[in-house]
Structures are given as C-alpha cells and as structure tokens.
N, C-alpha and C. Protein backbone atom coordinates (compact mmCIF):
# COMPACT_ATOMS: atom_id res chain seq x y z
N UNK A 1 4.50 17.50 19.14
CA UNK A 1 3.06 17.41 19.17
C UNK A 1 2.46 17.52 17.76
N UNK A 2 3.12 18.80 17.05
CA UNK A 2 2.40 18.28 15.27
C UNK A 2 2.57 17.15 14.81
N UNK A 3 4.14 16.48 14.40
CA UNK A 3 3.84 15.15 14.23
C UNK A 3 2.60 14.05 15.06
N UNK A 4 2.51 14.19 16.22
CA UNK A 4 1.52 12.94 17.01
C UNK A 4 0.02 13.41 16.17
N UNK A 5 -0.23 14.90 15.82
CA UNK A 5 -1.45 15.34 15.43
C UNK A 5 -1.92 14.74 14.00
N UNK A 6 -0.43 15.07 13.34
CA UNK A 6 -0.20 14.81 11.71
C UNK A 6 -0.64 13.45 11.81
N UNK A 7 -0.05 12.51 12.85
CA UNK A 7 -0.59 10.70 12.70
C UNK A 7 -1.55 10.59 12.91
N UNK A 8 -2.38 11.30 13.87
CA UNK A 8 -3.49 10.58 14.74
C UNK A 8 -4.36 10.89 13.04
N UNK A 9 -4.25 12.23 13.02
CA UNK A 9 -5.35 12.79 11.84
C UNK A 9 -5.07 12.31 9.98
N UNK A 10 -3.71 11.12 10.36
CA UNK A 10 -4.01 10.08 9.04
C UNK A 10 -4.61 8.91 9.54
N UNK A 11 -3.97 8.69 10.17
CA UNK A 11 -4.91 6.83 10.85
C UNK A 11 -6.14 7.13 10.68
N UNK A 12 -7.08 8.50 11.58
CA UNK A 12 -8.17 8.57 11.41
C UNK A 12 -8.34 8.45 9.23
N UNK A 13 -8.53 9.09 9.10
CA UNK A 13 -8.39 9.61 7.88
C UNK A 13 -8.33 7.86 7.00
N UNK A 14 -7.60 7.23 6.94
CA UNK A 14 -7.18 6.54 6.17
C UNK A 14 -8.10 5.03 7.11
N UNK A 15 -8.39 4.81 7.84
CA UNK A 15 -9.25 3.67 8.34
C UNK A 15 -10.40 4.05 8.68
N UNK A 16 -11.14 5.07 8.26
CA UNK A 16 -12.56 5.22 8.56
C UNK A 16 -12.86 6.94 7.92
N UNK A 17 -12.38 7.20 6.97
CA UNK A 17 -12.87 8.72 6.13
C UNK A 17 -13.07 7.61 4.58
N UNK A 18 -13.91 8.50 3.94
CA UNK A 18 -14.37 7.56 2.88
C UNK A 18 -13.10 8.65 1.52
N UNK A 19 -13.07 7.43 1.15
CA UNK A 19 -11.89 8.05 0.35
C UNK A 19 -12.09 8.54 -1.36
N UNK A 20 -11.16 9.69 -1.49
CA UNK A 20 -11.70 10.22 -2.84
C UNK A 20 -10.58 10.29 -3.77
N UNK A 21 -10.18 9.70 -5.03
CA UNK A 21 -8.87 10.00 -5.65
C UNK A 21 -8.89 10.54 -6.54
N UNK A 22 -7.66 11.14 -6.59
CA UNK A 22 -7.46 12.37 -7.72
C UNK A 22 -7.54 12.17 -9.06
N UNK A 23 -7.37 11.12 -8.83
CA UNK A 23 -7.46 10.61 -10.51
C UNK A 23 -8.33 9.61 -10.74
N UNK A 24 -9.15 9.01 -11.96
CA UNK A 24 -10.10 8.41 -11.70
C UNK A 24 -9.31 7.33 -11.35
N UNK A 25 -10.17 6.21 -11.15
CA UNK A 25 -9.51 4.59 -11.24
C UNK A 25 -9.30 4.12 -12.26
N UNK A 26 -8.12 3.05 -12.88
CA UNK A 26 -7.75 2.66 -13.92
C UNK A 26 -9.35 1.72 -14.58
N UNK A 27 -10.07 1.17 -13.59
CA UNK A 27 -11.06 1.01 -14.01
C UNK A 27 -12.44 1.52 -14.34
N UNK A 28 -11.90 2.99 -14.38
CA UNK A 28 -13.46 4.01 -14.99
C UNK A 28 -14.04 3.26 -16.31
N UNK A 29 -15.45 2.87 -16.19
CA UNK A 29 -16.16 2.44 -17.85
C UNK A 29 -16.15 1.58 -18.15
N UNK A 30 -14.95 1.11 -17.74
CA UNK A 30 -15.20 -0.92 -17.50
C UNK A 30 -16.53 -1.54 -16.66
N UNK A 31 -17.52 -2.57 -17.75
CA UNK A 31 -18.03 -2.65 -17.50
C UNK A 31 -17.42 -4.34 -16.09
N UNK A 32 -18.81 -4.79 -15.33
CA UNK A 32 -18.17 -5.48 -14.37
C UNK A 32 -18.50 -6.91 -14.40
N UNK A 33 -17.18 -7.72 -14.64
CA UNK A 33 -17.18 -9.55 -15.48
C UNK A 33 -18.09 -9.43 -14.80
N UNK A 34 -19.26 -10.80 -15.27
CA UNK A 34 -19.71 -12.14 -14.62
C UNK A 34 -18.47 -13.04 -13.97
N UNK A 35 -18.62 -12.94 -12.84
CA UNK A 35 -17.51 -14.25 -12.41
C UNK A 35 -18.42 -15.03 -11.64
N UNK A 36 -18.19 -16.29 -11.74
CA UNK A 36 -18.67 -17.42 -10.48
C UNK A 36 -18.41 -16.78 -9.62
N UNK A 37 -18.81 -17.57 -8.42
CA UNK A 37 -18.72 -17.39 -7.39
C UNK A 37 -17.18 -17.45 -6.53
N UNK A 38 -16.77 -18.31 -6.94
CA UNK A 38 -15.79 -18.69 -6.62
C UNK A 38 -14.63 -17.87 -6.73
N UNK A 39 -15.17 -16.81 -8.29
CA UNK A 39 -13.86 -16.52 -8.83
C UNK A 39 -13.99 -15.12 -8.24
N UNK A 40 -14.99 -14.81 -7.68
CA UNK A 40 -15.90 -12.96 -7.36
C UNK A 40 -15.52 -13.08 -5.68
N UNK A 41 -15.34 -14.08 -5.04
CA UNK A 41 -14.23 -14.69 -3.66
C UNK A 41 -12.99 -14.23 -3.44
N UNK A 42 -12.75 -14.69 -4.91
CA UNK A 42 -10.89 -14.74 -4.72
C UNK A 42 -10.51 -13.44 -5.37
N UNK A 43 -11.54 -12.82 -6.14
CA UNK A 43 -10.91 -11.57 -6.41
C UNK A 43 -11.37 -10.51 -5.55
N UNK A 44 -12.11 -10.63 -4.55
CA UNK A 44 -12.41 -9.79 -3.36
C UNK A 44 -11.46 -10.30 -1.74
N UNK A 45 -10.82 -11.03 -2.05
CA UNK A 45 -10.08 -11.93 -1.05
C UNK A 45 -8.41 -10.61 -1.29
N UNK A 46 -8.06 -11.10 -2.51
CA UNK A 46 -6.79 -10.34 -3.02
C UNK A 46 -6.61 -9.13 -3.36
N UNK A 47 -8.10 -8.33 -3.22
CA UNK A 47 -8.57 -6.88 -3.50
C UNK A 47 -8.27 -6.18 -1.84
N UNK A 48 -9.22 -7.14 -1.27
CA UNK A 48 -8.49 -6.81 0.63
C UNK A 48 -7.31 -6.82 0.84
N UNK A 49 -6.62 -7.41 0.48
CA UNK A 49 -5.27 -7.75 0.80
C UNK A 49 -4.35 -6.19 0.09
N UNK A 50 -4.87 -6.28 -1.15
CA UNK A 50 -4.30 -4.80 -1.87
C UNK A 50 -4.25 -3.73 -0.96
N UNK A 51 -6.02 -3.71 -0.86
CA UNK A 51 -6.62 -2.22 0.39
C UNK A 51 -5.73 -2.23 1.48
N UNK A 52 -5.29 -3.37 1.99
CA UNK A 52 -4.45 -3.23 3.71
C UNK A 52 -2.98 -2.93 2.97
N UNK A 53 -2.30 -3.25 2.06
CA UNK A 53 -1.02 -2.80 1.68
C UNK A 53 -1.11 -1.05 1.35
N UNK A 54 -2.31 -0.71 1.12
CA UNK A 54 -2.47 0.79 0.60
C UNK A 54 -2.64 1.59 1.98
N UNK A 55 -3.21 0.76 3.29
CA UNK A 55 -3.28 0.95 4.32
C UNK A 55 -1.74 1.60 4.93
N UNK A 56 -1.05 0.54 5.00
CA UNK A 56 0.40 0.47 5.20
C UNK A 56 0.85 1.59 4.77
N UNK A 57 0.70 1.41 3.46
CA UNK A 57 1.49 2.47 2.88
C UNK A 57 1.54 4.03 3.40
N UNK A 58 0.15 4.22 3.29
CA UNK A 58 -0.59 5.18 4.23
C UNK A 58 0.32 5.83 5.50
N UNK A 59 0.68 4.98 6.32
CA UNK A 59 1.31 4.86 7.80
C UNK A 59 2.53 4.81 7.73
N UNK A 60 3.13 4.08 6.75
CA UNK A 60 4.54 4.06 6.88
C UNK A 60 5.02 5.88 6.54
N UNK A 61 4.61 6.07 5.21
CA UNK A 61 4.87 7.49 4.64
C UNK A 61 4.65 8.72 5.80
N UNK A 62 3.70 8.78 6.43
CA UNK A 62 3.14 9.33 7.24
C UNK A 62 4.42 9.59 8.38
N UNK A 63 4.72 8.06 9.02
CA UNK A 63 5.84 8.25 9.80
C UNK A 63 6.98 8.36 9.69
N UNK A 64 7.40 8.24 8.02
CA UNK A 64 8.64 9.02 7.93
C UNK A 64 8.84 10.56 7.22
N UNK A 65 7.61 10.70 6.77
CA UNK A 65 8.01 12.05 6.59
C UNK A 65 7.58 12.84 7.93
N UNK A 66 7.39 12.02 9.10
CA UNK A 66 6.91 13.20 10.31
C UNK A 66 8.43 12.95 11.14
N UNK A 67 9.58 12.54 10.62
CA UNK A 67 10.31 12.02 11.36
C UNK A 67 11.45 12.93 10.62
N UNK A 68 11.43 12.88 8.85
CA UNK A 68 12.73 13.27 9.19
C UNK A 68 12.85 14.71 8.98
N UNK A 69 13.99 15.22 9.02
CA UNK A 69 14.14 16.88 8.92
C UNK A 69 14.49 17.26 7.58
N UNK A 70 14.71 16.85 6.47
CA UNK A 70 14.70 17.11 5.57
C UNK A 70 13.70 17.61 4.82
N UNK A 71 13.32 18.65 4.75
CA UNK A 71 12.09 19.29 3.54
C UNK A 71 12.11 18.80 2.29
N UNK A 72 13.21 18.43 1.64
CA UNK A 72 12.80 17.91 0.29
C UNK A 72 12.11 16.14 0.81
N UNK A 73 13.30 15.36 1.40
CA UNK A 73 12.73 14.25 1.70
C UNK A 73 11.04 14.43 2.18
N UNK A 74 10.44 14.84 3.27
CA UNK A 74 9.47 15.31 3.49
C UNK A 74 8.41 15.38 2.33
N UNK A 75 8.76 16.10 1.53
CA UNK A 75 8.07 16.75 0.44
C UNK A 75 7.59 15.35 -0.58
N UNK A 76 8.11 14.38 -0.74
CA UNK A 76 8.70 13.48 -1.60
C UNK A 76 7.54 12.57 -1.15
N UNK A 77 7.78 12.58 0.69
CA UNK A 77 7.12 11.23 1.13
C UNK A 77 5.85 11.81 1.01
N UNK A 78 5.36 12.88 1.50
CA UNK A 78 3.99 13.01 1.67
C UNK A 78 3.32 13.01 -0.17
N UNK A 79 4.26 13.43 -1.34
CA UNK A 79 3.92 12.90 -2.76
C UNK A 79 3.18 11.91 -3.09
N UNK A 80 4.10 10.58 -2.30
CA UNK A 80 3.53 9.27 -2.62
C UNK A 80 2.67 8.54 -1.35
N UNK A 81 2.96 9.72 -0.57
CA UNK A 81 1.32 9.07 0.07
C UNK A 81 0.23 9.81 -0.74
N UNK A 82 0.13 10.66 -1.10
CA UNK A 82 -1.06 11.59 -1.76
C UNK A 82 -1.56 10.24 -2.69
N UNK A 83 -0.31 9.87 -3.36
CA UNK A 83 -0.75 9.01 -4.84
C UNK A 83 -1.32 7.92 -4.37
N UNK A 84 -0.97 7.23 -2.85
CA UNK A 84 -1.49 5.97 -2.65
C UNK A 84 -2.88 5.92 -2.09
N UNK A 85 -2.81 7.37 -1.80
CA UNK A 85 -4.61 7.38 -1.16
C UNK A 85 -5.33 7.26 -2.78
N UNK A 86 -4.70 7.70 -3.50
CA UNK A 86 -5.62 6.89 -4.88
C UNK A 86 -5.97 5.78 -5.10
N UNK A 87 -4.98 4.92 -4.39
CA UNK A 87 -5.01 3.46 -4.36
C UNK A 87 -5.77 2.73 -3.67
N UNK A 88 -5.85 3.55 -2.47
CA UNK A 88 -6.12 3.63 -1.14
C UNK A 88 -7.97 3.77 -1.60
N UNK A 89 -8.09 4.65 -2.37
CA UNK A 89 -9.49 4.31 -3.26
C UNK A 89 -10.23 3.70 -3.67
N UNK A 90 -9.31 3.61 -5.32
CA UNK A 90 -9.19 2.52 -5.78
C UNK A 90 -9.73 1.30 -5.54
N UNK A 91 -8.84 0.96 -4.74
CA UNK A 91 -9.00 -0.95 -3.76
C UNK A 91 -10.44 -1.17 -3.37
N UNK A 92 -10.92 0.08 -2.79
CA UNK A 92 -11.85 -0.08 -1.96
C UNK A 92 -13.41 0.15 -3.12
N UNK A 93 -13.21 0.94 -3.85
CA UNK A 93 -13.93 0.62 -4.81
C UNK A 93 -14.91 -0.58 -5.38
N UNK A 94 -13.30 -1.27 -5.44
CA UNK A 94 -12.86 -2.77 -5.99
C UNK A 94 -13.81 -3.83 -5.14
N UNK A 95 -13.38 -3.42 -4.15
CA UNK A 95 -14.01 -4.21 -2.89
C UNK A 95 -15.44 -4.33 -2.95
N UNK A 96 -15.95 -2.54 -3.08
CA UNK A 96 -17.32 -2.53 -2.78
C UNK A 96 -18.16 -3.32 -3.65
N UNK A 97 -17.23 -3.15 -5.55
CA UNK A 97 -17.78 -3.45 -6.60
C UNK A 97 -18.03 -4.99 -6.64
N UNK A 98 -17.34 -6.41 -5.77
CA UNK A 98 -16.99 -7.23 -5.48
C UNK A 98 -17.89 -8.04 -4.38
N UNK A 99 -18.52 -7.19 -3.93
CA UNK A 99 -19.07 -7.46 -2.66
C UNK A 99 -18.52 -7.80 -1.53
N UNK A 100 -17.25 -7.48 -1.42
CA UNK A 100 -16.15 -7.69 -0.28
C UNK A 100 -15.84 -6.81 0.56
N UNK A 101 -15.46 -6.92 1.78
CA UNK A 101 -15.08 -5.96 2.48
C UNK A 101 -13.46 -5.32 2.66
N UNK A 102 -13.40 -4.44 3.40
CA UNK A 102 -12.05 -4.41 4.17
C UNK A 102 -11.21 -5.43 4.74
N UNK A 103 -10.34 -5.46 5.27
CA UNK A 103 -9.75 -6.35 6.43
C UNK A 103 -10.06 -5.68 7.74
N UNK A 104 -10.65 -6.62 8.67
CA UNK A 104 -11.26 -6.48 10.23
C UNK A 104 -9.64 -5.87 10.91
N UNK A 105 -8.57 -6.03 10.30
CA UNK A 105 -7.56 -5.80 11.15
C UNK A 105 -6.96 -4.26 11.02
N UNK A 106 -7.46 -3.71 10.47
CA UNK A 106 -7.19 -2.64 9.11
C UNK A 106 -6.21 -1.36 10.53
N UNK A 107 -6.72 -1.46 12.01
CA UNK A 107 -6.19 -1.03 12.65
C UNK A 107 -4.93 -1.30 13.11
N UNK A 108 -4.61 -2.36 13.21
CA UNK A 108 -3.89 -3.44 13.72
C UNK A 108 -2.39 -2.91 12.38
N UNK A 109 -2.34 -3.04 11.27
CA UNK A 109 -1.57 -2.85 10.02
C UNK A 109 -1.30 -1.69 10.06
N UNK A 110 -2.36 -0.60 10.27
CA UNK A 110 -1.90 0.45 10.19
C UNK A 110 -0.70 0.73 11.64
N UNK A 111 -1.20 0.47 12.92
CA UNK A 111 -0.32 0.64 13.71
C UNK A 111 1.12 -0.40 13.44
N UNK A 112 1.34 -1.08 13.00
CA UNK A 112 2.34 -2.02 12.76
C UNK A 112 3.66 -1.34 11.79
N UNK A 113 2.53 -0.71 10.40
CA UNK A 113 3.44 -0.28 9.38
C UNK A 113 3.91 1.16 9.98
N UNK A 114 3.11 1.98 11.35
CA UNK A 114 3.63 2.97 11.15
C UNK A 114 5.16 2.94 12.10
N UNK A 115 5.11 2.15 13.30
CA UNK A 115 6.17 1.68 14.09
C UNK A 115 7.30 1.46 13.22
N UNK A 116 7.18 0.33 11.97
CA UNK A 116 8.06 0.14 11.26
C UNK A 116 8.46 1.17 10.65
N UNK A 117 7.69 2.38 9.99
CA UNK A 117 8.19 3.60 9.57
C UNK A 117 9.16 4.47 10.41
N UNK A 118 8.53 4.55 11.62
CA UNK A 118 9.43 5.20 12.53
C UNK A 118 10.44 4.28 12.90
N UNK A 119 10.90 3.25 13.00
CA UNK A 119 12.08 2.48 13.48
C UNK A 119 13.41 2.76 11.99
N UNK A 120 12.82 2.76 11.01
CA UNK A 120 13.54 3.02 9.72
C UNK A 120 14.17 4.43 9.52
N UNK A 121 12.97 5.29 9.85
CA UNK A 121 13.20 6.83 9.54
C UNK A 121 14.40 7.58 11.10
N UNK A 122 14.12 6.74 11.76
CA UNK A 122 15.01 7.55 13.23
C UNK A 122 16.73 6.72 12.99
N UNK A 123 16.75 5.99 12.10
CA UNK A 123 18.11 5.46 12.08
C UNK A 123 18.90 6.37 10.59
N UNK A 124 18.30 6.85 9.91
CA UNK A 124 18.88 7.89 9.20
C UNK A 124 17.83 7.99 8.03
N UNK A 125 17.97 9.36 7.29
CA UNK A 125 17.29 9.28 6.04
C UNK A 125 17.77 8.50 4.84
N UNK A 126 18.51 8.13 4.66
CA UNK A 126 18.81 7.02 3.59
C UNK A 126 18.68 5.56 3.93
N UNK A 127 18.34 4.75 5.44
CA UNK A 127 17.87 4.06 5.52
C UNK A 127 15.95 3.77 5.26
N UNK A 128 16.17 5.08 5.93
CA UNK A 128 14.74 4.96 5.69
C UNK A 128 14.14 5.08 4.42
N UNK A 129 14.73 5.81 3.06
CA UNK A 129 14.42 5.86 1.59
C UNK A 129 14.54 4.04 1.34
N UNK A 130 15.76 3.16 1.80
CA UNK A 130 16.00 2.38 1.62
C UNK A 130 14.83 1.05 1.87
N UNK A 131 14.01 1.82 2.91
CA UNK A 131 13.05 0.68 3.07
C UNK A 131 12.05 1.24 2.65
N UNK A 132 11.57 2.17 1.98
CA UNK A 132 10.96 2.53 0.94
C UNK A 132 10.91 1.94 -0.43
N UNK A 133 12.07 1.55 -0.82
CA UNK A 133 13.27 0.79 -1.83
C UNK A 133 12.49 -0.62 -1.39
N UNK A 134 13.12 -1.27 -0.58
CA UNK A 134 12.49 -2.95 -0.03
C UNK A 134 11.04 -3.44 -0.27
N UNK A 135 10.06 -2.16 0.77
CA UNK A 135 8.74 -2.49 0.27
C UNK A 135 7.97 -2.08 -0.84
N UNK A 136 8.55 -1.21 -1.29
CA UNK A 136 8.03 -1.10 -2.98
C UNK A 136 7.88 -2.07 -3.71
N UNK A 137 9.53 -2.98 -3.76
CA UNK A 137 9.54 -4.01 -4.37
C UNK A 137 9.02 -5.70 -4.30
N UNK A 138 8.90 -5.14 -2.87
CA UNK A 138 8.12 -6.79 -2.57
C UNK A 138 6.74 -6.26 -2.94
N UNK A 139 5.57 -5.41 -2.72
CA UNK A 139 4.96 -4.97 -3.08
C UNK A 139 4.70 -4.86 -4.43
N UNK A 140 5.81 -4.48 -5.45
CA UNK A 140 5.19 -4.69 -6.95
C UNK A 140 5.08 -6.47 -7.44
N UNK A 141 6.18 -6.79 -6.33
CA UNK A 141 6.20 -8.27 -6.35
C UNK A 141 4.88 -9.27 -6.03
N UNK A 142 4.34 -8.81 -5.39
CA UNK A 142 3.02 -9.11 -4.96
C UNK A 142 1.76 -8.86 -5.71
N UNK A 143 1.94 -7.97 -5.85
CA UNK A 143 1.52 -7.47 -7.43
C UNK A 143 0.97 -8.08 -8.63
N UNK A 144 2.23 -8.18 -8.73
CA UNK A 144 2.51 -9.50 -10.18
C UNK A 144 1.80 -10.60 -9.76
N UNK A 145 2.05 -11.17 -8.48
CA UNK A 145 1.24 -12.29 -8.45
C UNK A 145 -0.25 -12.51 -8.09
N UNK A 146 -0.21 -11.30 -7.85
CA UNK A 146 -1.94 -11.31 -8.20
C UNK A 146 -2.46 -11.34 -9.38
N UNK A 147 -1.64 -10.53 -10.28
CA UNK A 147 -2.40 -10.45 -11.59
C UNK A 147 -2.16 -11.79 -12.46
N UNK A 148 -1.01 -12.54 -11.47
CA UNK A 148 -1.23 -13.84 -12.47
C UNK A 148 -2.17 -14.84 -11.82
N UNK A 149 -3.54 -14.27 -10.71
CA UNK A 149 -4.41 -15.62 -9.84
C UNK A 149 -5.36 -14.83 -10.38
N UNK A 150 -5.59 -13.29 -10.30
CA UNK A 150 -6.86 -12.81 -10.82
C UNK A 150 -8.02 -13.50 -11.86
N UNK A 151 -9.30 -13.81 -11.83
CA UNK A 151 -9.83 -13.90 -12.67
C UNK A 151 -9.31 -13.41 -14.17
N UNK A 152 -9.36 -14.07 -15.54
CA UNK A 152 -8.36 -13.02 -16.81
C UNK A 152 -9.69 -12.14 -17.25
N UNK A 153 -10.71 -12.76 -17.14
CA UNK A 153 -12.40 -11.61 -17.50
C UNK A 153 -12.52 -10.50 -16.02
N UNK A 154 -11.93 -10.51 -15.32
CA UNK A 154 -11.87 -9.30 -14.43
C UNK A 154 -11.00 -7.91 -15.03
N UNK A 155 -11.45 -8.05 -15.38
CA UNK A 155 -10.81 -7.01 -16.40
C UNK A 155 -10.62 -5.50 -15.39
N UNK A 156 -11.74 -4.68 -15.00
CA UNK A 156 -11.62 -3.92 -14.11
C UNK A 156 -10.19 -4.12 -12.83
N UNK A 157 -10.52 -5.20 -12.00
CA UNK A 157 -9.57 -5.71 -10.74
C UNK A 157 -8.13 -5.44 -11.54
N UNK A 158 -7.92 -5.94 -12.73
CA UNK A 158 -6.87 -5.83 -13.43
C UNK A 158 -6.30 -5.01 -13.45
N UNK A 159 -6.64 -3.57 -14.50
CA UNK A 159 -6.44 -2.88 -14.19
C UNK A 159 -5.96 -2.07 -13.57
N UNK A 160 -6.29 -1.57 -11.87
CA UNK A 160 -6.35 -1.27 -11.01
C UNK A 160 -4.82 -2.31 -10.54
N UNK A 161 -4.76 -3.34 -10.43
CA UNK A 161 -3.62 -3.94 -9.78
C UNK A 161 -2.24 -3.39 -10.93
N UNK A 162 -2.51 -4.04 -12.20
CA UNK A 162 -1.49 -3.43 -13.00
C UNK A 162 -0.93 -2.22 -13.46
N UNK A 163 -1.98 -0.85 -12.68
CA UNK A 163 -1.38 0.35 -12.47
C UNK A 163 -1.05 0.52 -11.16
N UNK A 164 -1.65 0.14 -10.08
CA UNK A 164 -0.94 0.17 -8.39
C UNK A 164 0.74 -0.04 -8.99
N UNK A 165 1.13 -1.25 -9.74
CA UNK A 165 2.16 -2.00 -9.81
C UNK A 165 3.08 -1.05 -10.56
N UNK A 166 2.65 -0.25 -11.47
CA UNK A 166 3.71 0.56 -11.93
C UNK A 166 3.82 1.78 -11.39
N UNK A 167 2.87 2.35 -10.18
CA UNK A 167 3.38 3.23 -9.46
C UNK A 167 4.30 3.00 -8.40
N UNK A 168 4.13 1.82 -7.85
CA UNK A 168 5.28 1.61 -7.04
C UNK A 168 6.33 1.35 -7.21
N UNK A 169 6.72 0.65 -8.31
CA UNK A 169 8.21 0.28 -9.14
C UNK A 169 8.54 1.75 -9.13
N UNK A 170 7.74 3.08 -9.92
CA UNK A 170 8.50 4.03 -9.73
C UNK A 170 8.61 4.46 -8.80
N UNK A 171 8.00 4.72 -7.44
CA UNK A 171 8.26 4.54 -5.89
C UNK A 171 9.32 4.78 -5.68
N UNK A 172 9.70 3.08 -6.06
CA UNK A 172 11.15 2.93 -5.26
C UNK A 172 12.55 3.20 -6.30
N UNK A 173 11.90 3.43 -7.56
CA UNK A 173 12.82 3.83 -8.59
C UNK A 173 13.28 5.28 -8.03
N UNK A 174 12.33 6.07 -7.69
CA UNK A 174 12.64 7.21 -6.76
C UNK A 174 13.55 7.17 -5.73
N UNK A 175 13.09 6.56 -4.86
CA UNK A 175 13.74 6.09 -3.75
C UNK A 175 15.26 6.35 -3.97
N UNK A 176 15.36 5.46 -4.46
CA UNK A 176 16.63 4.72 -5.04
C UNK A 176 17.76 6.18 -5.84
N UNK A 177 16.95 6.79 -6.04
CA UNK A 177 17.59 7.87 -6.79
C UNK A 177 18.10 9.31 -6.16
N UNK A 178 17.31 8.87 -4.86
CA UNK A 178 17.78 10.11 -3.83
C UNK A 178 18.55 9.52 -2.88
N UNK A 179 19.29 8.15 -3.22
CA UNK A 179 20.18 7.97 -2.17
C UNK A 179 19.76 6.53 -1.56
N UNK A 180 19.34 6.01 -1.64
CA UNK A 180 18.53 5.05 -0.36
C UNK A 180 19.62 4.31 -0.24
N UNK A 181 19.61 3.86 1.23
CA UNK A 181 21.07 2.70 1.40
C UNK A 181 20.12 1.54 1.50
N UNK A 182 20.58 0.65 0.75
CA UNK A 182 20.50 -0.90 0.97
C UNK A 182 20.42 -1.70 1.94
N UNK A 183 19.49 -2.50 1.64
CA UNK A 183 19.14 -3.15 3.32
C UNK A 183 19.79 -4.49 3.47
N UNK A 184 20.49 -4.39 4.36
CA UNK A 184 20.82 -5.93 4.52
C UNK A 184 20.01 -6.75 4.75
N UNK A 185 20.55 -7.82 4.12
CA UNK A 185 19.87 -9.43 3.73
C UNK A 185 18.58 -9.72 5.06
N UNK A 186 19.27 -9.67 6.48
CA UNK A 186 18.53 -10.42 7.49
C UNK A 186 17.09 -9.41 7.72
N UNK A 187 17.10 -7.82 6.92
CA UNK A 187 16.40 -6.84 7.40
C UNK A 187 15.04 -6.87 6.20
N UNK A 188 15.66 -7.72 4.84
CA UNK A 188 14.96 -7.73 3.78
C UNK A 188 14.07 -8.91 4.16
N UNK A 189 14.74 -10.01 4.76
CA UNK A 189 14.25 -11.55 5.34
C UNK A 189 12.97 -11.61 6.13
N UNK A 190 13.61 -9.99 7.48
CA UNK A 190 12.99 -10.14 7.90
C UNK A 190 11.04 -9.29 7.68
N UNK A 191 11.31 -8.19 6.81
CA UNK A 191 10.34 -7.80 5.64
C UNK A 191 9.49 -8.61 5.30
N UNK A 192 10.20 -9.71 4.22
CA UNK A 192 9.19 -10.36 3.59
C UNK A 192 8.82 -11.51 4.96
N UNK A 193 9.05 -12.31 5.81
CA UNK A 193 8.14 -12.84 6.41
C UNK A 193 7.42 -12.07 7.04
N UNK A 194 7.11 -10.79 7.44
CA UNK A 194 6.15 -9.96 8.32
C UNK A 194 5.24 -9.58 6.98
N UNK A 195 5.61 -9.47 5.75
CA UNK A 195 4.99 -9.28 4.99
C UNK A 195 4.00 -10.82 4.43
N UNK A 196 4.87 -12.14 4.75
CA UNK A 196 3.66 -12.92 4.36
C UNK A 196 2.48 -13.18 5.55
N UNK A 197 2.61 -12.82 6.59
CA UNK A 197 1.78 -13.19 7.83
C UNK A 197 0.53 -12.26 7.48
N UNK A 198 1.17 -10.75 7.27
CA UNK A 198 0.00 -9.51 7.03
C UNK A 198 -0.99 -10.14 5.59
N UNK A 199 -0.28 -10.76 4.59
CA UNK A 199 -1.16 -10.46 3.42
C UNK A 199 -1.67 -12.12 3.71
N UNK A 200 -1.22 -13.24 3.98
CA UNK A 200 -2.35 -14.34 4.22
C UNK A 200 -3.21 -14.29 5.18
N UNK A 201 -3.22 -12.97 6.64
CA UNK A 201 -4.34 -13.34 7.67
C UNK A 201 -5.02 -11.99 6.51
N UNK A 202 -4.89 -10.98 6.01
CA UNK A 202 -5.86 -10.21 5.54
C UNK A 202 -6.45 -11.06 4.60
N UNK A 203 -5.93 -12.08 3.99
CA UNK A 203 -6.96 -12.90 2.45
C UNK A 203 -8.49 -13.27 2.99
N UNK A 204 -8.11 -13.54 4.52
CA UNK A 204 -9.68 -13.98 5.07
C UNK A 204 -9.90 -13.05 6.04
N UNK A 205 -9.66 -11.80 6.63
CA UNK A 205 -9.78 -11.28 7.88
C UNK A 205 -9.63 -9.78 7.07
C-alpha cells in the first residue's frame, strides 16, 4: 500500500502540481529571441515533447525505486527523479515562455512509462538499472537532435535542452556503474519504436 500511495502522490504531483526546481534554469537572464512565428511553433512543439519525456521520467523512477528492495538502489532512483523534476520545470517554463502548452496526453505517458518501470524493475535490479542505461541514451539522443532543429537565436530553449542532455548521459553513466545488465537488441528495438510514437503524437498533442 505505501508504494500504490508513493505513485498515486507522484502522478498527482508531476501532471497537475505546479512545479518548482532546485536549481535555477539553465536559462535564468537570458533575455527571450524574437522568433517568427514559425520558428516560436517549432520550438514550443519540441519543448512539449521534452516536458512529456521529463514526465516519463518522473514515472518510470518512481516505479522502480517503489519496486526494488535495495536501499542504495532506491536511494539513487529517487536522486534522479529529484533532478528531473528540475527538468520537469524547466520544460514547462519553456513552454509557458513560448506560448505553448503541455501535451493533452500527459496522463496517458505517465501511465505507460510507469508500467514499463515496473515490468523492468520486477525482473531484477540490474535489468532494471539497465533500462535506465537504454532510455537515458536514446533520450540524450533525442536531445541532440533537437538542439540541431532548435531555432540557433533561441538561445534560452538551448540552454535548457543542452543541460537536460548532460544530465542524463550522466544518468546512465551512473547506471552503468552500479551494474546495469544490457538490454538485448529486440528490447532496445523495441524502446526506440515506443519511443518514436510518444515523441511524434506529443509534437502536436
């Protein structure tokens, strides 16, 4: 029953509590481009898309540190959820600053990533570090390719994506260092296509 409490009272928390981070945003003082229209679209399009991966993140962490019995592991996961609710910020910031919203599905992701947390974390703790390991990296991967569509005078959005990106590389650099087992090919496959469905219906939704 604490774990079901511990979830219910992040989902709440993380899809409808207004969020505060510990650290400022990489974009404190930056003042905010002129972009066309076009370009103030696409960088509120790929800013949503960020916010629902910070979503995820949110849920996944959540369900494996409520899963496994390890106190240090435990300790570790709820770390880098702390750090991603910065992100988890952050994004939304981004968004507001943008004139963009959330993603309408923002429920929908969160229940998705946390299932996937728990299907990872109940098959052992080093699988589950391991897919910690996987989505980090498609994630910094994603990353990158935002910062190469971003507006280059968005300077702020920048920012903000190119520090998300080096917290998660160390993520899974972590990960990786307490053990994580490696995911086979068909489990990584099957990752990144669930991962392109989530981030092209959030670009418009």
């Amino acid at each position: 029953m604490d774990a079901f409490f511990t979830a219910a009272d992040s989902a709440l928390r993380t899809l409808f509590a207004s969020h505060r981070a510990a650290e400022k945003t990489p974009a404190h003082g930056m003042a905010e481009a002129a972009l066309e229209p076009s370009e103030k679209r696409l960088a509120g399009a790929l800013m949503r898309v960020n916010h629902v991966g910070e979503v995820c993140a949110q849920a996944l962490y959540t369900a494996q540190a409520a899963v496994t019995r390890d106190p240090a592991l435990r300790a570790h996961l709820q770390e880098a959820a702390r750090e991603e609710t910065d992100h988890l910020a952050w994004t939304r910031q981004r968004l507001d600053a943008l004139g963009a919203r959330p993603s309408l599905l923002n429920p929908l992701w969160f229940a998705g990533a946390f299932a996937l947390g728990l299907a990872a974390a109940k098959v052992s703790d080093r699988a589950s570090l391991g897919f910690v390991v996987e989505t980090e990296n498609q994630v910094a991967a994603h990353l990158q390719s935002h910062l190469d569509r971003l507006p280059e005078h968005d300077l702020a959005s920048r920012a903000v994506v190119a520090r998300m990106k080096d917290d998660e590389e160390r993520h899974a650099a972590q990960a990786r260092a307490s053990g994580a087992l490696e995911l086979p090919a068909p489990a990584r496959l099957a990752m990144k296509a669930a991962a392109k469905v989530m981030t092209t219906t959030a670009h418009y939704l």
